[in-house]
C-alpha atoms as a PDB file:
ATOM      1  CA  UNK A   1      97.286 179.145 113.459  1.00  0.00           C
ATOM      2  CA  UNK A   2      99.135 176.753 111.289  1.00  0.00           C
ATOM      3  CA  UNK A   3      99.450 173.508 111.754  1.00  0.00           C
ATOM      4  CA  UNK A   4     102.714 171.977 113.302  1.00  0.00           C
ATOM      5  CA  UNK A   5     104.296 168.938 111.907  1.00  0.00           C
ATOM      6  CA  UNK A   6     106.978 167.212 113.781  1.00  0.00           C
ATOM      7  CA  UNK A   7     108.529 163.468 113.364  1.00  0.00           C
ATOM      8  CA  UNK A   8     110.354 162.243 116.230  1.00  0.00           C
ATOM      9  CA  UNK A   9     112.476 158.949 115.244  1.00  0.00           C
ATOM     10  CA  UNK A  10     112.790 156.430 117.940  1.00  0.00           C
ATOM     11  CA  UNK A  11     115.746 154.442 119.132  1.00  0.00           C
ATOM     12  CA  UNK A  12     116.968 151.120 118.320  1.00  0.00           C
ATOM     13  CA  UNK A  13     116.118 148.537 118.516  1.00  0.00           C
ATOM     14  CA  UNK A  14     112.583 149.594 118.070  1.00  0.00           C
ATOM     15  CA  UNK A  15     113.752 151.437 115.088  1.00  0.00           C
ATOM     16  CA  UNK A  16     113.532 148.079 113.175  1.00  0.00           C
ATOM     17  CA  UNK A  17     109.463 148.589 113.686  1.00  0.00           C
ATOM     18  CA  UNK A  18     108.654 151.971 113.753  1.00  0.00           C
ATOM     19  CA  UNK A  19     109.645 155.264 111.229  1.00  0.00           C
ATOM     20  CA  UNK A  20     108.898 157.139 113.568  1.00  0.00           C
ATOM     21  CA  UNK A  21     106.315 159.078 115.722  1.00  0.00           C
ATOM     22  CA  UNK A  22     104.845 162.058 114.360  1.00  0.00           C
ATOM     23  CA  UNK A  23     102.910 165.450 116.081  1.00  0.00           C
ATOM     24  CA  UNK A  24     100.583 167.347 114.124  1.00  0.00           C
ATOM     25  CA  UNK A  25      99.259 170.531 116.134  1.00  0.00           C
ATOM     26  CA  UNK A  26      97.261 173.251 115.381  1.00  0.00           C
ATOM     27  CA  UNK A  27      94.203 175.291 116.103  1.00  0.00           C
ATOM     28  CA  UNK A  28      91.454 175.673 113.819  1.00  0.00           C
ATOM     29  CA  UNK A  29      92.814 173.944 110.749  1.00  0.00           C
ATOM     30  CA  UNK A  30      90.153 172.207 108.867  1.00  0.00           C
ATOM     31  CA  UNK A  31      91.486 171.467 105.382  1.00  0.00           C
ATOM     32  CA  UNK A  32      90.680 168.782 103.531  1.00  0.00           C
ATOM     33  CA  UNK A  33      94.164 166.507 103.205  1.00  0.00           C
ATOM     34  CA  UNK A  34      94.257 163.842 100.399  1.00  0.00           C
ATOM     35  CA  UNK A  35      96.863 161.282 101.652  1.00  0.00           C
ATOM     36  CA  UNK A  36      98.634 159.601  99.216  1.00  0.00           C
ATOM     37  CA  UNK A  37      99.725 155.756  99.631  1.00  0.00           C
ATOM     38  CA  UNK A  38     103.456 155.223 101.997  1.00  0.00           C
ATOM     39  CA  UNK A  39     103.415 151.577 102.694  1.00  0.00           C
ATOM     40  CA  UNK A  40     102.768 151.932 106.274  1.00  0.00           C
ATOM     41  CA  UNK A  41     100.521 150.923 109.392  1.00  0.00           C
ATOM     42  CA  UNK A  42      99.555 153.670 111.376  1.00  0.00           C
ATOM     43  CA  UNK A  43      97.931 154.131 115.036  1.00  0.00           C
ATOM     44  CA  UNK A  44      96.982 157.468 116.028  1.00  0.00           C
ATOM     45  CA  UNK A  45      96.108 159.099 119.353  1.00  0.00           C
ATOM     46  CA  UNK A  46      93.381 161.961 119.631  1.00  0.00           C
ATOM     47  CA  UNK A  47      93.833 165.039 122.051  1.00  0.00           C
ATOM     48  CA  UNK A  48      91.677 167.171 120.326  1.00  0.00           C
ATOM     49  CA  UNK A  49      88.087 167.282 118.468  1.00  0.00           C
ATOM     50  CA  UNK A  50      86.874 164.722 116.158  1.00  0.00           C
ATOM     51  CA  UNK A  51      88.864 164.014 113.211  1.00  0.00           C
ATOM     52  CA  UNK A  52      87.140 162.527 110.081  1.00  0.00           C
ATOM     53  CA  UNK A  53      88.060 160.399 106.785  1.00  0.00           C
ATOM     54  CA  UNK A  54      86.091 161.995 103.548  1.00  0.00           C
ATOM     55  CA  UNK A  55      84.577 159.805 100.442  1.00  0.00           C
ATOM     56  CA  UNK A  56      86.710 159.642  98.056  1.00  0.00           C
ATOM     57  CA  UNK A  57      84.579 160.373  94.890  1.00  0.00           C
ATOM     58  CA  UNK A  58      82.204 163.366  96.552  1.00  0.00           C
ATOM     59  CA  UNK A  59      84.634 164.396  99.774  1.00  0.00           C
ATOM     60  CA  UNK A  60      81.513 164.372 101.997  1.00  0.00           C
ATOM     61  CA  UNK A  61      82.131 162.888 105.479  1.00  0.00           C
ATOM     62  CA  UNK A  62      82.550 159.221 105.457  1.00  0.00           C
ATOM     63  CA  UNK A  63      83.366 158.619 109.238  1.00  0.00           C
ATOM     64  CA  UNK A  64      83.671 160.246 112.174  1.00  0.00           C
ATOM     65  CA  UNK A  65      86.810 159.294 114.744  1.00  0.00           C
ATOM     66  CA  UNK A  66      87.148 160.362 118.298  1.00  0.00           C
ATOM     67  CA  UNK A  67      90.122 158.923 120.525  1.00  0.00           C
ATOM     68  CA  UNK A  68      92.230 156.680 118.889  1.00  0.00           C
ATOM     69  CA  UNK A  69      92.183 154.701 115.234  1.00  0.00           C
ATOM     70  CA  UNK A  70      94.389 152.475 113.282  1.00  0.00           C
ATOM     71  CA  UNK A  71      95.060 153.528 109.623  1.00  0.00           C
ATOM     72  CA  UNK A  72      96.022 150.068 107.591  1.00  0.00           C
ATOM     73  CA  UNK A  73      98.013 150.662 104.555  1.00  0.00           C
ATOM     74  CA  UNK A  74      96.353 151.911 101.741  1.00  0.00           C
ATOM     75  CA  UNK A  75      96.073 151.580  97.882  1.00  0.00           C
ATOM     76  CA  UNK A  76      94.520 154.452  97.022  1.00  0.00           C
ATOM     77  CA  UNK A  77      94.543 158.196  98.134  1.00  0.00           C
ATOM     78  CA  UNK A  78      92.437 158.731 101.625  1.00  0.00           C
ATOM     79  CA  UNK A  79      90.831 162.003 101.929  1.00  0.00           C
ATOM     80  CA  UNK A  80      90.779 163.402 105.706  1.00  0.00           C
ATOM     81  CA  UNK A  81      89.605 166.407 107.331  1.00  0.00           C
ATOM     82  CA  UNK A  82      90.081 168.125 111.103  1.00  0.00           C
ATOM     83  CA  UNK A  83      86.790 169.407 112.256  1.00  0.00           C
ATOM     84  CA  UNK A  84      88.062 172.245 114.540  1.00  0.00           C
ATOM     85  CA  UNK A  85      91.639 171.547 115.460  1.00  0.00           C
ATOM     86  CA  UNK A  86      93.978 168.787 115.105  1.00  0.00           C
ATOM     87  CA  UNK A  87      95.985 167.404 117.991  1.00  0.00           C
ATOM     88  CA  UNK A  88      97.228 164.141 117.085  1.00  0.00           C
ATOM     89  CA  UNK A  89     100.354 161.972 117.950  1.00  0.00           C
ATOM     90  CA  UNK A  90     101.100 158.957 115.424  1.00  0.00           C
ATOM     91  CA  UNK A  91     102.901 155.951 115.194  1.00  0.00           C
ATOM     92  CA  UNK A  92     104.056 155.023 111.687  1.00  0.00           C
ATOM     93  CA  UNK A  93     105.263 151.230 111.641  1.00  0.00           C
ATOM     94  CA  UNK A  94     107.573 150.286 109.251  1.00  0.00           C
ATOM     95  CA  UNK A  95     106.352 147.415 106.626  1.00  0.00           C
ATOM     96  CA  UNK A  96     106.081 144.150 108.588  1.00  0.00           C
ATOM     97  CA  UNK A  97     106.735 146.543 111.493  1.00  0.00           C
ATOM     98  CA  UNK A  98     103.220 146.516 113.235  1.00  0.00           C
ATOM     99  CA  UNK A  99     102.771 142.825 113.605  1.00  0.00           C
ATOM    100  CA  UNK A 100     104.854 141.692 116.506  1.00  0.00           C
ATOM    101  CA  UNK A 101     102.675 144.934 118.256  1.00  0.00           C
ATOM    102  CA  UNK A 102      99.452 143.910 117.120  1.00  0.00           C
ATOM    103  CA  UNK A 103      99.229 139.961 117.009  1.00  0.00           C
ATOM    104  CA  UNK A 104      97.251 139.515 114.079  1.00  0.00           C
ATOM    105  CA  UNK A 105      96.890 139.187 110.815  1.00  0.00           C
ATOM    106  CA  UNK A 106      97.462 142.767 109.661  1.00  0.00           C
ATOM    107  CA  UNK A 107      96.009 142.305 106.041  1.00  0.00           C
ATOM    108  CA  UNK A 108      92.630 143.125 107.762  1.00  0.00           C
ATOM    109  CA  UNK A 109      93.319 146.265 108.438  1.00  0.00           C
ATOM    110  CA  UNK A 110      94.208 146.962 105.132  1.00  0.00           C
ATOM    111  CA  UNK A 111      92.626 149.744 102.882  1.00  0.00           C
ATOM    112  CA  UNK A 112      90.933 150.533 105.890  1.00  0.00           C
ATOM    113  CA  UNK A 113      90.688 153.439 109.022  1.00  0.00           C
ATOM    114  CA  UNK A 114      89.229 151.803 111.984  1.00  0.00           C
ATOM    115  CA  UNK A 115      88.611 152.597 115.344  1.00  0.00           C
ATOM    116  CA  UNK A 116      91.039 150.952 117.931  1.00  0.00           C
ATOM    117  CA  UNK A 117      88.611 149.727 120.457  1.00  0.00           C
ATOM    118  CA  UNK A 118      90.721 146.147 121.135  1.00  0.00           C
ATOM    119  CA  UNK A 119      93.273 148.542 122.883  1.00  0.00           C
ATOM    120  CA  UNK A 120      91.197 151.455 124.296  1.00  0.00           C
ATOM    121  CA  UNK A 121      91.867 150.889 127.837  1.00  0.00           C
ATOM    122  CA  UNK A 122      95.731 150.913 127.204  1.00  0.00           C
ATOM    123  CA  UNK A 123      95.762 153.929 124.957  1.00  0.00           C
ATOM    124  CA  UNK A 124      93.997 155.937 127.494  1.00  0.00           C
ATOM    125  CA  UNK A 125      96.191 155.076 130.088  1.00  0.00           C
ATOM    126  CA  UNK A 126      99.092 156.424 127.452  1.00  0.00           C
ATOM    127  CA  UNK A 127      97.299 159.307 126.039  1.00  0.00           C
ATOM    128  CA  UNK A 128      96.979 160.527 129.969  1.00  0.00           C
ATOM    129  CA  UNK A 129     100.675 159.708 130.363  1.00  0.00           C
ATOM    130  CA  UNK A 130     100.895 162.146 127.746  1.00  0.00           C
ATOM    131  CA  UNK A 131      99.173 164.642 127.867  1.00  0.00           C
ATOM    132  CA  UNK A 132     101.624 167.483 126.670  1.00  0.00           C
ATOM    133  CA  UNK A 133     101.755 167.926 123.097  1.00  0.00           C
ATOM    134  CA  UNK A 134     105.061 170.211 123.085  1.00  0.00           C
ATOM    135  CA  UNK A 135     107.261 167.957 124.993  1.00  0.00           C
ATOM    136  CA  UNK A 136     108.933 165.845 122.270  1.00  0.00           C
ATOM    137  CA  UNK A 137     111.136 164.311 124.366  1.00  0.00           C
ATOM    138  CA  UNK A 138     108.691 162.907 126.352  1.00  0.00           C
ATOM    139  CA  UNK A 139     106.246 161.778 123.874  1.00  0.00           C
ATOM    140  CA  UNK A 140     108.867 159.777 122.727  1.00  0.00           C
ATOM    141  CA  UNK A 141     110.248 158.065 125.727  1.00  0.00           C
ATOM    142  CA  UNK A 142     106.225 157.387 126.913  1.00  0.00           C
ATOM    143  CA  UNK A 143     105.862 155.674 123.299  1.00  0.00           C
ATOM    144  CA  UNK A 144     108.472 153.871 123.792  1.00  0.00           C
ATOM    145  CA  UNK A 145     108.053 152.074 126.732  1.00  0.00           C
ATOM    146  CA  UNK A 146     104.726 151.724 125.696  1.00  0.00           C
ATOM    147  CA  UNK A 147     105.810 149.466 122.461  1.00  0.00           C
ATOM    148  CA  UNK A 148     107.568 148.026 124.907  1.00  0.00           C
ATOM    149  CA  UNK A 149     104.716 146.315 126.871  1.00  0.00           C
ATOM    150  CA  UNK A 150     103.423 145.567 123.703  1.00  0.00           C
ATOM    151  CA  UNK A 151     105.901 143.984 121.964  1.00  0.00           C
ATOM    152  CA  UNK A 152     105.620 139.821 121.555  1.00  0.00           C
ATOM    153  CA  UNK A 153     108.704 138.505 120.742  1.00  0.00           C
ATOM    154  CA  UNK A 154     106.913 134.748 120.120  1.00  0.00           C
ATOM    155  CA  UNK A 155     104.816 136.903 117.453  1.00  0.00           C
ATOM    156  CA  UNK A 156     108.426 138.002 115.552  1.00  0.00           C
ATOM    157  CA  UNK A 157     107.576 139.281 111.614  1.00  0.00           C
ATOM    158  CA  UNK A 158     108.951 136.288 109.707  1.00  0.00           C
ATOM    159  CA  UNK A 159     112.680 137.239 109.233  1.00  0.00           C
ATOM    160  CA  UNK A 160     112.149 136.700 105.374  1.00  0.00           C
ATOM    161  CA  UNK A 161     109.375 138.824 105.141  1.00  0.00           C
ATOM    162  CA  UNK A 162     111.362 141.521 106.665  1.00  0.00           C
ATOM    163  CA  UNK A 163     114.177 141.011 104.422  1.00  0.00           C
ATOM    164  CA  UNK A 164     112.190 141.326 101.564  1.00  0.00           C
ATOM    165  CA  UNK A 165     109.618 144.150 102.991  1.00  0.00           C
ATOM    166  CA  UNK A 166     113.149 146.083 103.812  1.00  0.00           C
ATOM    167  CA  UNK A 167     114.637 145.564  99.982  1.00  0.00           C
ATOM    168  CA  UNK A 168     111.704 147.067  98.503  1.00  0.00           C
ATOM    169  CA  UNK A 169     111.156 149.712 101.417  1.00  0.00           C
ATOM    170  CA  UNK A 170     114.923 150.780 101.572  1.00  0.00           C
ATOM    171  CA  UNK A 171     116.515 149.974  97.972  1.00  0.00           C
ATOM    172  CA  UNK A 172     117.810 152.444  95.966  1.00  0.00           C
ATOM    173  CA  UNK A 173     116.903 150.460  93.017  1.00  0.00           C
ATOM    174  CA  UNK A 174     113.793 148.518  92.139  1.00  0.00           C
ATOM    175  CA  UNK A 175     114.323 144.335  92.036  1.00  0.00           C
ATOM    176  CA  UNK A 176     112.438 142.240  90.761  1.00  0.00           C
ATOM    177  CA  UNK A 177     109.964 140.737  93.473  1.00  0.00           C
ATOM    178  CA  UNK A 178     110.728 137.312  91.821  1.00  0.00           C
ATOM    179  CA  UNK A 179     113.944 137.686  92.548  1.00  0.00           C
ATOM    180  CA  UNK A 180     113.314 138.642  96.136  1.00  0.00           C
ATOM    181  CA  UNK A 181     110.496 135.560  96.602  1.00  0.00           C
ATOM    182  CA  UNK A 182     113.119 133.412  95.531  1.00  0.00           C
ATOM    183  CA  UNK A 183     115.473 134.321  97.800  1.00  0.00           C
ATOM    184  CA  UNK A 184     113.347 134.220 100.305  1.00  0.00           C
ATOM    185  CA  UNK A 185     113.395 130.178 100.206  1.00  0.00           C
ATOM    186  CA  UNK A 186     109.585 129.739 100.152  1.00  0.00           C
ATOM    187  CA  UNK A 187     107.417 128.921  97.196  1.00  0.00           C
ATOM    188  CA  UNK A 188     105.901 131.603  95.788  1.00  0.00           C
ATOM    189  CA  UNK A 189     102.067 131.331  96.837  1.00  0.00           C
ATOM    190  CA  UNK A 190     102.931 130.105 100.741  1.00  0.00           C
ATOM    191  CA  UNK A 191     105.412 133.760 100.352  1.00  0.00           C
ATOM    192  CA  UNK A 192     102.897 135.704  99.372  1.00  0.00           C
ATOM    193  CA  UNK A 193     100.217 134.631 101.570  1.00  0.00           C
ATOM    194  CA  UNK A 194     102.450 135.096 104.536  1.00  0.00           C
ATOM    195  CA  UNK A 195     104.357 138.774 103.222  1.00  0.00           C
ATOM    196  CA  UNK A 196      99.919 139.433 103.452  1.00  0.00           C
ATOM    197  CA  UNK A 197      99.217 138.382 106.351  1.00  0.00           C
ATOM    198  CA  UNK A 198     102.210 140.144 108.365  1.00  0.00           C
ATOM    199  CA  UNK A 199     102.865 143.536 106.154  1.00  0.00           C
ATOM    200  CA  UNK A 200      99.053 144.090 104.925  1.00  0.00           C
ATOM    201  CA  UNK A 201      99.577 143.914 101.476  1.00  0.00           C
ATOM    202  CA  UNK A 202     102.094 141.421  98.514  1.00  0.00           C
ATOM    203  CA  UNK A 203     105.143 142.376  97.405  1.00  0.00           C
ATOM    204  CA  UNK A 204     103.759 143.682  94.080  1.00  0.00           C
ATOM    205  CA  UNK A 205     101.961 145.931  95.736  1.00  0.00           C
ATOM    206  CA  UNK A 206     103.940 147.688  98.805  1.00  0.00           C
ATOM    207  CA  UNK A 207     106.743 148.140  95.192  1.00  0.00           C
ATOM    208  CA  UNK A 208     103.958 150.021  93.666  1.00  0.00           C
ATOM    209  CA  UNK A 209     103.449 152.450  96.596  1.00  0.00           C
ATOM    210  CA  UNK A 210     107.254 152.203  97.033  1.00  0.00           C
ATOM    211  CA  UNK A 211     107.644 154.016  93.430  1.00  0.00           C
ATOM    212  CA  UNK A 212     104.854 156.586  93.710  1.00  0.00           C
ATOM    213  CA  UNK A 213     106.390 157.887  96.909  1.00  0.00           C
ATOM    214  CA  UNK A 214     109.986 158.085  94.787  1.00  0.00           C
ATOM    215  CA  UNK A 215     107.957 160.056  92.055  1.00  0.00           C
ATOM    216  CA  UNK A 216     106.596 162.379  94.669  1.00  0.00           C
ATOM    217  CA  UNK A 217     110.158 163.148  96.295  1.00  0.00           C
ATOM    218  CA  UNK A 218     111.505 163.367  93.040  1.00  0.00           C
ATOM    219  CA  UNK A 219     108.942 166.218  92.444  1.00  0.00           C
ATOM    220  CA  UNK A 220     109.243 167.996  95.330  1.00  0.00           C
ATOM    221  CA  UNK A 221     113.366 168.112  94.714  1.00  0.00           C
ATOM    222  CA  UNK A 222     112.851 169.640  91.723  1.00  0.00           C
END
C-alpha cells in the first residue's frame, strides 16, 4: 500500500506558529527517506510500529523511536526509515513558532531527534483523543485545542525575532541578514544569541536552508 501524505493547515491565530499538521499513512512502507533541511521544529505522534532515524554516512540504524519525538531543525540531511508501517501525525512549527509551546530554549533541540518524554503524559492523553487517522477534520480541531493548553503567552517569541525569522521564511527575495539585524534594533551579538535561543538556529543559517528549499521547488517545477 502506498503511503498517504496529507497537510492539514490550521486556523488563525495559531497559524502564526504552526505550517501546518501533516498525516503520513501507510502499511508496510519501509523505505529509507533522506530528509532534506526546511527550517522547522517538528513534534510527531506515533500510532503505529517503531519508526527509526539512520546514520548518515553507513544508513544503519542510529535510533529507535516509539510514541512520540521532537525533530529540532536540522543542518544537514536526516536519513529515516519505517520499520513495518508508518502512522504518524506531525506538527511542523513555523521558525520561532515552537517556543511559546515549548518554554525553552529551542537551540537544544537543534540538529537533533529526541524522544519527547517532558510531555508524555499529555501526548497520550491526545494521541487517545485521536485515535482515527482518516478523520482530518478532527485531527485538526484535537491539535488545536491541544496548542491551546499549551500555549504561554508570558513565553511570546520576541516580536523581532519573528519579524526577522518571517522575512527570511516568507520573502520572495533574499536580504541581507545585516540588514534585517539592524532593523531589528538590537546589537548584533545580543540578536543573534536570542534569534538562537528562540528559532534553533542564526539568521545565517535558517537563509541557508531557506535557499536550498527554493532550489528544490525550483527543480521540481521544472
Amino acid at each position: 500500500m502506498k503511503t498517504e501524505f496529507h497537510i492539514c493547515p490550521l486556523q488563525q491565530p495559531l497559524n502564526q506558529w504552526v505550517q501546518f499538521v501533516w498525516i503520513s499513512k501507510g502499511e508496510n512502507d519501509t523505505t529509507k527517506s533522506r530528509i532534506l533541511p526546511n527550517g522547522a521544529i517538528e513534534l510527531i505522534i506515533n500510532f503505529g510500529n517503531k519508526q527509526k532515524t539512520l546514520k548518515e554516512d553507513t544508513l544503519k540504524t542510529d535510533k529507535y523511536f516509539y510514541n512520540y519525538w521532537v525533530a529540532g531543525i536540522q543542518s544537514k540531511p536526516l536519513f529515516i526509515q519505517s520499520v513495518t508501517d508508518t502512522n504518524l501525525v506531525g506538527i511542523r512549527f513555523l521558525p520561532g513558532g515552537a517556543y511559546p509551546f515549548f518554554k525553552f530554549p529551542v537551540l537544544k533541540l537543534s540538529d537533533m531527534v529526541i524522544e519527547a518524554d517532558w510531555m508524555a503524559e499529555e501526548l497520550e492523553k491526545l494521541r487517545i483523543s485521536i485515535n482515527d487517522l482518516s478523520n482530518h477534520q478532527k485531527i485538526t480541531q484535537t491539535i488545536e485545542e491541544y496548542l491551546w493548553t499549551k500555549f504561554d503567552g508570558s513565553c511570546l517569541t520576541n516580536e523581532s525575532v519573528m519579524y526577522v525569522a518571517n522575512k527570511i521564511f516568507f520573502s520572495d527575495t533574499e536580504i541581507p541578514i545585516s540588514e534585517l539585524v539592524r532593523k531589528a534594533g538590537y546589537s548584533h551579538k545580543h540578536f543573534i544569541t536570542l534569534f538562537k535561543k528562540q528559532v534553533g538556529t542564526s539568521p545565517k543559517n535558517l537563509q541557508r536552508i531557506v535557499r536550498l528549499q527554493k532550489v528544490i521547488q525550483l527543480v521540481k517545477n521544472k
